[in-house]
PDB file of N, CA and C in Angstrom:
ATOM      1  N   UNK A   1       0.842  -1.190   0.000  1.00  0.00           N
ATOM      2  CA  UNK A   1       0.000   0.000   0.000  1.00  0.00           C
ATOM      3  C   UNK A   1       0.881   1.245   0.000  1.00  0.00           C
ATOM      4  N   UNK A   2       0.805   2.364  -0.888  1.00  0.00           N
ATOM      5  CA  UNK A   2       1.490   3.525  -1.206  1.00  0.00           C
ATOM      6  C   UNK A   2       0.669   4.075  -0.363  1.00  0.00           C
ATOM      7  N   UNK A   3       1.292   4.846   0.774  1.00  0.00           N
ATOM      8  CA  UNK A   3       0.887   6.152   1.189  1.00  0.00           C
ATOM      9  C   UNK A   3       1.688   7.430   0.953  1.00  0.00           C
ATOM     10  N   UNK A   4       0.123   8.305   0.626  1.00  0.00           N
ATOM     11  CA  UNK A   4       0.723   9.761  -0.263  1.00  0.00           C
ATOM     12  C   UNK A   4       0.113  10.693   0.809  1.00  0.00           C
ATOM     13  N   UNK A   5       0.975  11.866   1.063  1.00  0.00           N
ATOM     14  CA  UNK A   5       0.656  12.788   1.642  1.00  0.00           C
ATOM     15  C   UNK A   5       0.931  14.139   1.379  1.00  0.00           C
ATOM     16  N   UNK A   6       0.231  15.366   1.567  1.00  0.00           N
ATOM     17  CA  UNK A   6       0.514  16.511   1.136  1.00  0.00           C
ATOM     18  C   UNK A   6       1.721  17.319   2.469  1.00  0.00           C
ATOM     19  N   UNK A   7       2.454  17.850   1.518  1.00  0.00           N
ATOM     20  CA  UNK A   7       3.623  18.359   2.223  1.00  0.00           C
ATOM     21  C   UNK A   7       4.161  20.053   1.870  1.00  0.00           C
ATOM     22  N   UNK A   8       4.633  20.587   2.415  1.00  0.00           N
ATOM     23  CA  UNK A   8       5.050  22.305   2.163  1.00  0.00           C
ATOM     24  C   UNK A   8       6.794  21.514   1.865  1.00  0.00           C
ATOM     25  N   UNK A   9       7.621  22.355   0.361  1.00  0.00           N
ATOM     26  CA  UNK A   9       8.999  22.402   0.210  1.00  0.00           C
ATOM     27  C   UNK A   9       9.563  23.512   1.423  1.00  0.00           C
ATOM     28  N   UNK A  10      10.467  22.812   1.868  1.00  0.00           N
ATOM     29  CA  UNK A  10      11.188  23.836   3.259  1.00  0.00           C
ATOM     30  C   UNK A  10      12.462  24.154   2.474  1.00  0.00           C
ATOM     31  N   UNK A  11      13.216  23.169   1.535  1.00  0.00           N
ATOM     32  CA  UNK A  11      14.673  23.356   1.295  1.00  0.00           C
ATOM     33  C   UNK A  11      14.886  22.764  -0.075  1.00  0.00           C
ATOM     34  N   UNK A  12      15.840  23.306  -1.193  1.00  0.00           N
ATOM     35  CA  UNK A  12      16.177  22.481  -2.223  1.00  0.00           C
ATOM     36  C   UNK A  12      17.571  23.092  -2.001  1.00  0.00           C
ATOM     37  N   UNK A  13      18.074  22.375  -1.484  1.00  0.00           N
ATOM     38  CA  UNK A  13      19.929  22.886  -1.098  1.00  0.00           C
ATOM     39  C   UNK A  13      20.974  21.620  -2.222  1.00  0.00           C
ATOM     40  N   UNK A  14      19.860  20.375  -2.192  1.00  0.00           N
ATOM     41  CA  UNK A  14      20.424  19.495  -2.999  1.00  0.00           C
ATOM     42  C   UNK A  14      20.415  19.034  -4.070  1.00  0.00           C
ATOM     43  N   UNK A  15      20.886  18.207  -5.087  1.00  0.00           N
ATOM     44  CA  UNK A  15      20.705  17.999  -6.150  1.00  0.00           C
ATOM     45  C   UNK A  15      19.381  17.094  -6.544  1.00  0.00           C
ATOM     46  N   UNK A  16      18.439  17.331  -7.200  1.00  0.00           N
ATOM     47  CA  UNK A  16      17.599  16.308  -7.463  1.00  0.00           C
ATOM     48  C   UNK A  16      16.471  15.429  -6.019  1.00  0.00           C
ATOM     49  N   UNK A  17      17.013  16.793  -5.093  1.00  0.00           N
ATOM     50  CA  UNK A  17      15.921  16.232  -3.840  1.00  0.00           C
ATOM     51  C   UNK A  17      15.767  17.582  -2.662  1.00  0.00           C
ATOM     52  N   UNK A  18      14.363  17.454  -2.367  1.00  0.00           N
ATOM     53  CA  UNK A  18      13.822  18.525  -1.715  1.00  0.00           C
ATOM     54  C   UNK A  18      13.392  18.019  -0.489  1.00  0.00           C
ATOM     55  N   UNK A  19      13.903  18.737   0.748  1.00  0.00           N
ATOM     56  CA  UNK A  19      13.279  18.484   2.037  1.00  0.00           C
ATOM     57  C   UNK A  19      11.824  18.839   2.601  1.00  0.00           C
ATOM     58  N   UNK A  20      10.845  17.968   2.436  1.00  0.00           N
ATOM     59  CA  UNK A  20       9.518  18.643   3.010  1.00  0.00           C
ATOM     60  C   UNK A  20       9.018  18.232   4.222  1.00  0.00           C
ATOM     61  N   UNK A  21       8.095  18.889   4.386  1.00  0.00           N
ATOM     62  CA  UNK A  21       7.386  18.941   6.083  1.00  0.00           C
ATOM     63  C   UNK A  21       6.199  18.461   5.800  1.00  0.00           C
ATOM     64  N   UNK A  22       6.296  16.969   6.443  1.00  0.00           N
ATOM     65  CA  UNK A  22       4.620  16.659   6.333  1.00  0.00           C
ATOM     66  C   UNK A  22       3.752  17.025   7.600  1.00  0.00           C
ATOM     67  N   UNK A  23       3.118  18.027   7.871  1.00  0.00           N
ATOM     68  CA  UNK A  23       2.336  18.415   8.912  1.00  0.00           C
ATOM     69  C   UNK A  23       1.555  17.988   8.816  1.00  0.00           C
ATOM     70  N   UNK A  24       0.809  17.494  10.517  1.00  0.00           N
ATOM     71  CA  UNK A  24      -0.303  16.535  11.259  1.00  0.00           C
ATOM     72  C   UNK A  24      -1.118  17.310  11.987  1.00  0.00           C
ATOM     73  N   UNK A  25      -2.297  17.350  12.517  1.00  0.00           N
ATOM     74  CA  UNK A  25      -2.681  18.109  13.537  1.00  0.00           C
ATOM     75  C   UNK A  25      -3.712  16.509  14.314  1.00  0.00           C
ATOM     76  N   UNK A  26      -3.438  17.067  15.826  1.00  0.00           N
ATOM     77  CA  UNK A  26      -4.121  15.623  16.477  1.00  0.00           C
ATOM     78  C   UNK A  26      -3.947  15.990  17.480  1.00  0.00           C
ATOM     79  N   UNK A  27      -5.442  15.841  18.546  1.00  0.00           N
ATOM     80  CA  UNK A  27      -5.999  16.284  19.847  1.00  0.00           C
ATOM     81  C   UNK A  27      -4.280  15.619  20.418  1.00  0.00           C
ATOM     82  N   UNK A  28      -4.342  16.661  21.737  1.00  0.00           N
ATOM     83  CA  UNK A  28      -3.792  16.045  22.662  1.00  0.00           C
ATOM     84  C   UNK A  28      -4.417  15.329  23.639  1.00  0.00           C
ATOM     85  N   UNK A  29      -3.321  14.222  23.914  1.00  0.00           N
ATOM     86  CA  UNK A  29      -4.244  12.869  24.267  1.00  0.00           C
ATOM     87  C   UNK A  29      -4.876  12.886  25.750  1.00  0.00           C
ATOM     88  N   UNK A  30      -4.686  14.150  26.485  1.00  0.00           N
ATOM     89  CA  UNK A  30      -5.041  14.612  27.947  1.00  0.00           C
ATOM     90  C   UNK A  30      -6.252  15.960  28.248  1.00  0.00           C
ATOM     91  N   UNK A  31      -5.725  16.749  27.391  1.00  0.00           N
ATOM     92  CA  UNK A  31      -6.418  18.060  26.961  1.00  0.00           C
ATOM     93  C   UNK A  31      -7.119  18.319  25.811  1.00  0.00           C
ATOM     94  N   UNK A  32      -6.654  17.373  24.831  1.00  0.00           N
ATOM     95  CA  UNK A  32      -8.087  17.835  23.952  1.00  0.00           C
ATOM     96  C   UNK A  32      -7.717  19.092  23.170  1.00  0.00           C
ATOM     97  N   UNK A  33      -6.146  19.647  22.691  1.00  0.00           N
ATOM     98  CA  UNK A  33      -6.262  20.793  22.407  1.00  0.00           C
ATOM     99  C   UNK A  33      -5.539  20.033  21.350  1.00  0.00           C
ATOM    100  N   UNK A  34      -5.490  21.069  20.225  1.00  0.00           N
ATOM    101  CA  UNK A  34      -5.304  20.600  18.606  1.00  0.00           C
ATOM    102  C   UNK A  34      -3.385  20.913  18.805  1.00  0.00           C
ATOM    103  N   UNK A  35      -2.808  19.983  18.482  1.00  0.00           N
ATOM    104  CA  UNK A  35      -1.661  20.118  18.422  1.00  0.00           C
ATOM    105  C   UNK A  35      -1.161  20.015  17.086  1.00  0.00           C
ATOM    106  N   UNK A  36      -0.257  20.749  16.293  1.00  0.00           N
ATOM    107  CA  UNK A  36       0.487  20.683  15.446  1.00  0.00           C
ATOM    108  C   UNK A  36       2.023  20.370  15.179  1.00  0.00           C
ATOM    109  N   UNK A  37       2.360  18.891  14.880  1.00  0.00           N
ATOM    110  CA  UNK A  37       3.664  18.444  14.376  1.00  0.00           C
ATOM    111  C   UNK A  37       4.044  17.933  12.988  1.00  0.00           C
ATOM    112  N   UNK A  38       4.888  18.452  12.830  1.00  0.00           N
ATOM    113  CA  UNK A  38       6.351  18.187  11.372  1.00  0.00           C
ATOM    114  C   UNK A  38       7.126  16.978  11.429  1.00  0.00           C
ATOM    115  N   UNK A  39       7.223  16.403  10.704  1.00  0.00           N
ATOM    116  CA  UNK A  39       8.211  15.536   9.859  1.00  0.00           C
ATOM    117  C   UNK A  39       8.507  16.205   8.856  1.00  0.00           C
ATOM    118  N   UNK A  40      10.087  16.418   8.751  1.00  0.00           N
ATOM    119  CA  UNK A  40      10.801  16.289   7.558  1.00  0.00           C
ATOM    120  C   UNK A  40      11.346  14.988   7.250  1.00  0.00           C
ATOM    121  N   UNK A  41      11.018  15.042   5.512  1.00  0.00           N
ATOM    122  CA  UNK A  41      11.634  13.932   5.134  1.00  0.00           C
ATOM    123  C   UNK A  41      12.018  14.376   3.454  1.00  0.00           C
ATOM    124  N   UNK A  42      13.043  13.504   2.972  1.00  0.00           N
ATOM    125  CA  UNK A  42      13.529  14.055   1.874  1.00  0.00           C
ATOM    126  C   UNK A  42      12.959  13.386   0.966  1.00  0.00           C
ATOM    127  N   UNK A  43      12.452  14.110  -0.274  1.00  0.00           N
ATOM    128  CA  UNK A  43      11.825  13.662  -1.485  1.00  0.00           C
ATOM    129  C   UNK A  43      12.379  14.055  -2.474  1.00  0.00           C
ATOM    130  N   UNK A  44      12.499  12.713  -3.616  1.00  0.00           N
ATOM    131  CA  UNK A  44      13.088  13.075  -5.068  1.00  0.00           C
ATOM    132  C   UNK A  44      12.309  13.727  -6.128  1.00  0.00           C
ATOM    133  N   UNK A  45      13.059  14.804  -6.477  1.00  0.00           N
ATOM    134  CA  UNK A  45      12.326  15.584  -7.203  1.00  0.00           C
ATOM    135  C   UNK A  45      12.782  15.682  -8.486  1.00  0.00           C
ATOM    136  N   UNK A  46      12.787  14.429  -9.245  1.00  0.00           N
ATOM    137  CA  UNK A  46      13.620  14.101 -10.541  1.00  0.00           C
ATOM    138  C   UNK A  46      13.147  14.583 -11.675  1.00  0.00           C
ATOM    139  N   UNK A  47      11.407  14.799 -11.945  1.00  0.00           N
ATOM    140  CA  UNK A  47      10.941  15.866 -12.959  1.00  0.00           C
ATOM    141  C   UNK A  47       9.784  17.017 -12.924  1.00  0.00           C
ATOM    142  N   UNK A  48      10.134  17.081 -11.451  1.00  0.00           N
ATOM    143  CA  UNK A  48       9.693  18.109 -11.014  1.00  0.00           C
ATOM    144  C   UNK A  48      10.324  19.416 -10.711  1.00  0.00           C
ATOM    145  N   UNK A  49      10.118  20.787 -10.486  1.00  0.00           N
ATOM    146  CA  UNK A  49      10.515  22.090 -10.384  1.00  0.00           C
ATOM    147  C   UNK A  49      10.000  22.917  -9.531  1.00  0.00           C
ATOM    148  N   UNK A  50       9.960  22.231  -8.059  1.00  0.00           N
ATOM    149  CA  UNK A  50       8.892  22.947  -7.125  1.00  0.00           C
ATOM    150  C   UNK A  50       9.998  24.487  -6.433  1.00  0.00           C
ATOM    151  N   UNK A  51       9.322  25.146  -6.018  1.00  0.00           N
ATOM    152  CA  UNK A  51      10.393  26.212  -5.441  1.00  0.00           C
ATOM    153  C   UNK A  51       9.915  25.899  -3.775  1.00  0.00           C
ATOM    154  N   UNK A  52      10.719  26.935  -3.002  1.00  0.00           N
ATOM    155  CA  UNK A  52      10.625  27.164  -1.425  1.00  0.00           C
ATOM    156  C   UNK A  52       9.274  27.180  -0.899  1.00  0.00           C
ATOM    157  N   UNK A  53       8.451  26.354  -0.449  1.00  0.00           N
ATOM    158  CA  UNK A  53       6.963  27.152   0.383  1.00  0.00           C
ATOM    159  C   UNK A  53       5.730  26.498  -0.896  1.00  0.00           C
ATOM    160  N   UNK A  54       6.667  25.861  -1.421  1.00  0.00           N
ATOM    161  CA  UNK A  54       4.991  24.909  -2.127  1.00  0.00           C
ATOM    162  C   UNK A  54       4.521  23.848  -1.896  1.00  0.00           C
ATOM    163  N   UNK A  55       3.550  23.678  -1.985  1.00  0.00           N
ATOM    164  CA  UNK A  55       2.428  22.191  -1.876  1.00  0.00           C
ATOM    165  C   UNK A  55       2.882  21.529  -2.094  1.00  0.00           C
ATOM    166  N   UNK A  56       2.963  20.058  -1.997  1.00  0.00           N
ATOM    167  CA  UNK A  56       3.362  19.063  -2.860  1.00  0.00           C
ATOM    168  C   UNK A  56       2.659  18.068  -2.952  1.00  0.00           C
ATOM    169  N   UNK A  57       2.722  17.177  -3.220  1.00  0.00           N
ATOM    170  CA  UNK A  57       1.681  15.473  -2.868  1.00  0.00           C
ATOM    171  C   UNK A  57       3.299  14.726  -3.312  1.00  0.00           C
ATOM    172  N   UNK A  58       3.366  13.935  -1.899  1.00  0.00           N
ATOM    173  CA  UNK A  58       4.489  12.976  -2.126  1.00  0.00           C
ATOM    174  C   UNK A  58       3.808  11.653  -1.808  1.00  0.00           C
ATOM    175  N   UNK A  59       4.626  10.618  -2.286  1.00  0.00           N
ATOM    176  CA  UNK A  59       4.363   9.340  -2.190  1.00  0.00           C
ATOM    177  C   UNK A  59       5.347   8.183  -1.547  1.00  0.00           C
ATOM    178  N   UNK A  60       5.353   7.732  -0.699  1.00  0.00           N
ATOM    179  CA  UNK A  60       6.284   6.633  -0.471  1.00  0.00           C
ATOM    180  C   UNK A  60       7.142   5.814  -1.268  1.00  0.00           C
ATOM    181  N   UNK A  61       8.352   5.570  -1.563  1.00  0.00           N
ATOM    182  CA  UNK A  61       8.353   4.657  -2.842  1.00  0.00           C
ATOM    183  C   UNK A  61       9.811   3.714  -2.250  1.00  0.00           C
ATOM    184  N   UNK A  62       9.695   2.620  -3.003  1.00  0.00           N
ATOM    185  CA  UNK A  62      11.553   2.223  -2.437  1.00  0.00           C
ATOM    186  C   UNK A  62      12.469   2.834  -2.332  1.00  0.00           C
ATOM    187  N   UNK A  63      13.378   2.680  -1.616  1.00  0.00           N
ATOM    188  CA  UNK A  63      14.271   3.554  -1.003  1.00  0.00           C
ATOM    189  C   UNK A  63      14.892   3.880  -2.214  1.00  0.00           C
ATOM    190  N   UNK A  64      15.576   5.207  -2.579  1.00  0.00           N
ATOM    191  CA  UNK A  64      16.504   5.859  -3.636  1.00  0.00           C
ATOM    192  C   UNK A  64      17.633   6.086  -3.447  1.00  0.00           C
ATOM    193  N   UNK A  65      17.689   6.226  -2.350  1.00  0.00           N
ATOM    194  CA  UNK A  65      19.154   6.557  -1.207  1.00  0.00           C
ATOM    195  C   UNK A  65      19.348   6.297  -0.087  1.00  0.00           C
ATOM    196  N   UNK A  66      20.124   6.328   0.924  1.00  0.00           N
ATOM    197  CA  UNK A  66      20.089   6.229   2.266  1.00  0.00           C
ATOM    198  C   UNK A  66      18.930   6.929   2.913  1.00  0.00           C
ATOM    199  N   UNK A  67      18.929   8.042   2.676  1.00  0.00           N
ATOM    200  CA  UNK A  67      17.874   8.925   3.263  1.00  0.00           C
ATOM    201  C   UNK A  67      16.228   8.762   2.077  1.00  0.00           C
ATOM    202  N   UNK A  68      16.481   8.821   0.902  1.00  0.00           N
ATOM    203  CA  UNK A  68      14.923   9.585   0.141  1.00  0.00           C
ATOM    204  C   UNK A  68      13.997   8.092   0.161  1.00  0.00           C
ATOM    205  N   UNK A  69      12.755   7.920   0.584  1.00  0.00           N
ATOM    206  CA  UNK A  69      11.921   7.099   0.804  1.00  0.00           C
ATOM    207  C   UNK A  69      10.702   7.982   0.152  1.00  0.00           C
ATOM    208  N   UNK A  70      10.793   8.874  -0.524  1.00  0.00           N
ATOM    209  CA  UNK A  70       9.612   9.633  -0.960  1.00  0.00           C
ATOM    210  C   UNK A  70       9.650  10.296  -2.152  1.00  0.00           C
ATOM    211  N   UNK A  71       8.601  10.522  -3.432  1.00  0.00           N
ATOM    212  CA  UNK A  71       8.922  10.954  -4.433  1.00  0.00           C
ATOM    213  C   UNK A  71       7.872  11.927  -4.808  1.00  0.00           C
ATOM    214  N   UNK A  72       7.900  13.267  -4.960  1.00  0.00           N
ATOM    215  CA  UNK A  72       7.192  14.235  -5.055  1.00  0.00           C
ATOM    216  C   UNK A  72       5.854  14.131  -6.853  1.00  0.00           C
ATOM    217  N   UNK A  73       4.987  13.957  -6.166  1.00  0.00           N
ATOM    218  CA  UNK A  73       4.152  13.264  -7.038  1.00  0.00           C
ATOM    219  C   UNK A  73       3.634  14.691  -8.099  1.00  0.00           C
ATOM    220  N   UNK A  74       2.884  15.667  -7.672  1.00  0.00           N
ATOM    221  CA  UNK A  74       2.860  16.377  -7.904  1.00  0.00           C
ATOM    222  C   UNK A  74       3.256  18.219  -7.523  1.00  0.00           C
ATOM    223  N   UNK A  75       2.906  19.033  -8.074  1.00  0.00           N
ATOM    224  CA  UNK A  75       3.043  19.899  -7.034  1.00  0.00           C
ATOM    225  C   UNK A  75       2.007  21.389  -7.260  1.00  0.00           C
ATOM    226  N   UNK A  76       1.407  21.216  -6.158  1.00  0.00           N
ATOM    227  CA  UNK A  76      -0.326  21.450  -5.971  1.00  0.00           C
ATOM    228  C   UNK A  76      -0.058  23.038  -6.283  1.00  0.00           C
ATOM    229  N   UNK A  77       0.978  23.794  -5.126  1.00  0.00           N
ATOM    230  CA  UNK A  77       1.115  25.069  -5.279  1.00  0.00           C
ATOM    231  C   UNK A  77       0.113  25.973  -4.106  1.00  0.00           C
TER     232      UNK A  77
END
């Protein structure tokens, strides 16, 4: 099963791969108040051209590298 999730580009410092933030929001498990957390994770961005602060839809895919487990599917904007 591919899981795809929408993500904001934080960084393209590297060649052919962009660091994004997949943000969650989910009660806290005592209070009940909406909490917001980040994962970064690195995605290959092999024919894509996203810039700093865009949408994306990434997808899980076999590993590409040590680090990239994700491949930027589209990019929403």
């Amino acid at each position: 099963m591919k899981r795809i999730f929408d993500a904001t580009v934080i960084s393209l410092k590297m060649k052919n791969t962009a660091i994004v933030a997949i943000t969650r929001r989910f009660p806290h498990p005592l209070y009940k108040k909406l909490i917001k957390k980040d994962n970064k994770v690195a995605a290959d961005i092999s024919t894509f051209a996203p810039h700093v602060g865009d949408k994306v839809k990434i997808a899980e895919t076999k590993p590409i590298s040590k680090t990239k487990h994700f491949k930027i599917m589209e990019v929403i904007k």
